[in-house]
C-alpha atoms as a PDB file:
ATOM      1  CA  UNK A   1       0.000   0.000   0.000  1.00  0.00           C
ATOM      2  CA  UNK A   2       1.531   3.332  -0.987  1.00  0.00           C
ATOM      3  CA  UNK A   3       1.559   6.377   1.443  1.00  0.00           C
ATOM      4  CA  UNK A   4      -1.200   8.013  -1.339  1.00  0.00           C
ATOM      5  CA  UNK A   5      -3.510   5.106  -1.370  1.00  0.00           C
ATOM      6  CA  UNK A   6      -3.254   5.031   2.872  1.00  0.00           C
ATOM      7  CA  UNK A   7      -4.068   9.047   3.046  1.00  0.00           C
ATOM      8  CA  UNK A   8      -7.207   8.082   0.863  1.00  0.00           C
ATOM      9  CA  UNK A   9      -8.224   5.122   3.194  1.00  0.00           C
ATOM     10  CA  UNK A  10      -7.354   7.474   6.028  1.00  0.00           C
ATOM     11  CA  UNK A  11      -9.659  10.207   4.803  1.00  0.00           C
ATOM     12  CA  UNK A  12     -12.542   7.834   4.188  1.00  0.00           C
ATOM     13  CA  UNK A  13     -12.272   6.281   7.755  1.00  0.00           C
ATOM     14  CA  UNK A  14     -12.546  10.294   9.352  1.00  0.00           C
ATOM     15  CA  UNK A  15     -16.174   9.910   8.627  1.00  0.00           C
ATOM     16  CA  UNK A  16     -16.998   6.456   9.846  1.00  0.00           C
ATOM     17  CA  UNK A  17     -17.874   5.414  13.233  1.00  0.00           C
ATOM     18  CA  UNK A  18     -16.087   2.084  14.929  1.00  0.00           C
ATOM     19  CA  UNK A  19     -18.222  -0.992  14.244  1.00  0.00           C
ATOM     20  CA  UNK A  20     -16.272  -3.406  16.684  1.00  0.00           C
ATOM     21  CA  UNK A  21     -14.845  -2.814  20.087  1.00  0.00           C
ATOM     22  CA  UNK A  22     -12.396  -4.891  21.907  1.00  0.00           C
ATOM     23  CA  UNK A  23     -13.224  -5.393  25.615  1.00  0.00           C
ATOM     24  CA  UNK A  24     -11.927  -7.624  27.879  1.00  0.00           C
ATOM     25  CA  UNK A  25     -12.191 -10.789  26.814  1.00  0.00           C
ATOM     26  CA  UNK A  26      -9.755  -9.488  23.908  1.00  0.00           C
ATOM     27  CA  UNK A  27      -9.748 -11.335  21.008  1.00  0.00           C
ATOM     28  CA  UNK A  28     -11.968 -14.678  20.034  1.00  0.00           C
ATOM     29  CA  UNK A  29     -12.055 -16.840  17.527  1.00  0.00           C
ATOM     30  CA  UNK A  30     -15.893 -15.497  17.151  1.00  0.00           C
ATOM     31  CA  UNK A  31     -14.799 -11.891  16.771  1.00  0.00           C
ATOM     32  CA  UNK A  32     -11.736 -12.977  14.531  1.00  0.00           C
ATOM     33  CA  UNK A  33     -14.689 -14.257  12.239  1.00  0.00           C
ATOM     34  CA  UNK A  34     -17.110 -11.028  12.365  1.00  0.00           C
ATOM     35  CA  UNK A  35     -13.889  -8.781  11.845  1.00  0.00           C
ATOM     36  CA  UNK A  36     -13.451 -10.789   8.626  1.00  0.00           C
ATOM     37  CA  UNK A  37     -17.600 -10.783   7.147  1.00  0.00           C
ATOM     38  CA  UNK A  38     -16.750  -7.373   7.952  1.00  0.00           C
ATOM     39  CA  UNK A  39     -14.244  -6.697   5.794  1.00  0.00           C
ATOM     40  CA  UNK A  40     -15.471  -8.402   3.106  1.00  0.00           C
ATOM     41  CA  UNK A  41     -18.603  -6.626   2.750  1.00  0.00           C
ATOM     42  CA  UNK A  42     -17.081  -2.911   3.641  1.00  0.00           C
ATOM     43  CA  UNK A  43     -13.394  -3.337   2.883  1.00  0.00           C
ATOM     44  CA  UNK A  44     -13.087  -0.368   5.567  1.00  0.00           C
ATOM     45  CA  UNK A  45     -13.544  -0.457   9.181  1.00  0.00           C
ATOM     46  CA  UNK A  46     -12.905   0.712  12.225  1.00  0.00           C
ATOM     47  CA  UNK A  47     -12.580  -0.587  15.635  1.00  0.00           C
ATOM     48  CA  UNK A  48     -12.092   0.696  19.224  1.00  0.00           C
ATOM     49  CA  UNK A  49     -10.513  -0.366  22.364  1.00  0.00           C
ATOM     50  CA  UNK A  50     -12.186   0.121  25.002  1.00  0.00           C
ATOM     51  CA  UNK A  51     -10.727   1.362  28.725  1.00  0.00           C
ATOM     52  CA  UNK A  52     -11.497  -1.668  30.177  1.00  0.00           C
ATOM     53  CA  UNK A  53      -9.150  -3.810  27.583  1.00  0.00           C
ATOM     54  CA  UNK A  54      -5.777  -4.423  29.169  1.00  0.00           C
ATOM     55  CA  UNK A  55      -3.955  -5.187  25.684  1.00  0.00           C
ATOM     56  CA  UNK A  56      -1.838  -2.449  23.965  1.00  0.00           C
ATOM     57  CA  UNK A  57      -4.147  -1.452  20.735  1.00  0.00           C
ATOM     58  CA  UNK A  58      -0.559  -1.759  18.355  1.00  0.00           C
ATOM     59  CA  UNK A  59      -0.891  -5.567  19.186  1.00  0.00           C
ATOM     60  CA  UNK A  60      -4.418  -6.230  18.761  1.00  0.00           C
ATOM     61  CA  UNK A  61      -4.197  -4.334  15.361  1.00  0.00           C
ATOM     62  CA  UNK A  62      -1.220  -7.005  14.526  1.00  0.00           C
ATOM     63  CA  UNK A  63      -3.480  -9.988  15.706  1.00  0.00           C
ATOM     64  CA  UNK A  64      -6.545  -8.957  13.766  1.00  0.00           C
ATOM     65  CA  UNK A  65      -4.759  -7.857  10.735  1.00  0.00           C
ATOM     66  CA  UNK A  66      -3.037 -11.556  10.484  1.00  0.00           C
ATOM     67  CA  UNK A  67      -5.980 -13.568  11.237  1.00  0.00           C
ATOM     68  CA  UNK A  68      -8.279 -11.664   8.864  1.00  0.00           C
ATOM     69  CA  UNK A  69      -5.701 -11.052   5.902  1.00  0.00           C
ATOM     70  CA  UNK A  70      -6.346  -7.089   6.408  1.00  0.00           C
ATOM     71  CA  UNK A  71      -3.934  -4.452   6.449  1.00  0.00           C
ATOM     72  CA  UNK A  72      -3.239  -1.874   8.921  1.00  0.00           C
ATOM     73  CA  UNK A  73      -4.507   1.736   7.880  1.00  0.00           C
ATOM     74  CA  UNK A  74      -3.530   3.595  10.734  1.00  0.00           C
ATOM     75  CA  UNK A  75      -3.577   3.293  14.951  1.00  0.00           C
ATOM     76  CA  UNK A  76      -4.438   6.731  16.845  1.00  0.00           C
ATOM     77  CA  UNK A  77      -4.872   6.095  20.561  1.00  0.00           C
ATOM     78  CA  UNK A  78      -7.539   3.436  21.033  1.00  0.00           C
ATOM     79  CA  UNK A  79      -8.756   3.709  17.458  1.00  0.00           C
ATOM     80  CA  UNK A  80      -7.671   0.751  14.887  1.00  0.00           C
ATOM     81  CA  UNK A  81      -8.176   1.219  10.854  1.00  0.00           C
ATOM     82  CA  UNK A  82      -8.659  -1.480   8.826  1.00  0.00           C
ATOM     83  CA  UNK A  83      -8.352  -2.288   5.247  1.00  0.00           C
ATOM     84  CA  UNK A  84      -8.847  -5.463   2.938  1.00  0.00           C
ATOM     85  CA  UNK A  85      -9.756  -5.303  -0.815  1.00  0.00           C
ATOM     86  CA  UNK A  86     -12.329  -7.321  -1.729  1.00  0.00           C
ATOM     87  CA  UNK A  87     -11.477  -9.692  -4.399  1.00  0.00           C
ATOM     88  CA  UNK A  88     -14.170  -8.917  -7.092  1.00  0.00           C
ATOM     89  CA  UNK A  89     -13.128  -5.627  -8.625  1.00  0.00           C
ATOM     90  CA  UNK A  90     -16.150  -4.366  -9.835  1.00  0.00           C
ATOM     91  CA  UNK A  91     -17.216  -4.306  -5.710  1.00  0.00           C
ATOM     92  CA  UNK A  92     -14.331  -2.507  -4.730  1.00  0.00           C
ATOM     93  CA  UNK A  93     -15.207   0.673  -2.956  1.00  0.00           C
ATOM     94  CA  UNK A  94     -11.702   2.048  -2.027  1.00  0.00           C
ATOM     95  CA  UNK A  95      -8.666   2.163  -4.243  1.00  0.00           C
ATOM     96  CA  UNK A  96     -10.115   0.989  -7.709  1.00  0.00           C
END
């Protein structure tokens, strides 16, 4: 991903709202899978850490990202950015 395509992704997640949070039961094989369906029907998504989660939000971002396939768009405090293209191109929302 070039540093053009991420400021795009970047300004397109400004205006979106976190869909998942991560509490303290971290990270399940359950949440893993929703994360995923996520992605594959959005390509874009955000997620938040709640206060309560003990985990540093760098980490989780690695976990998720490597389960799900997804890459990292960008980490500001307890917010996580997502991105995964989906494979049929005429779908693709982001970076066509």
């Amino acid at each position: 991903m070039t540093s053009k395509e991420r400021a795009q992704l970047i300004k397109e997640a400004a205006k979106m709202t976190p869909i998942f949070r991560f509490g303290k039961s971290g990270i399940s094989p359950e949440f893993t899978k929703a994360v995923s369906e996520a992605l594959e029907a959005r390509e874009l998504i955000k997620l938040d850490v709640l206060k309560n989660c003990d985990d540093d939000p760098k980490e989780l971002a690695g976990i998720v990202s490597e389960r799900t396939g997804s890459h990292i768009v960008q980490i500001i405090g307890r917010k996580i950015v997502l991105y995964k293209a989906n494979k049929d191109m005429k779908k693709r929302k982001y970076l066509v």
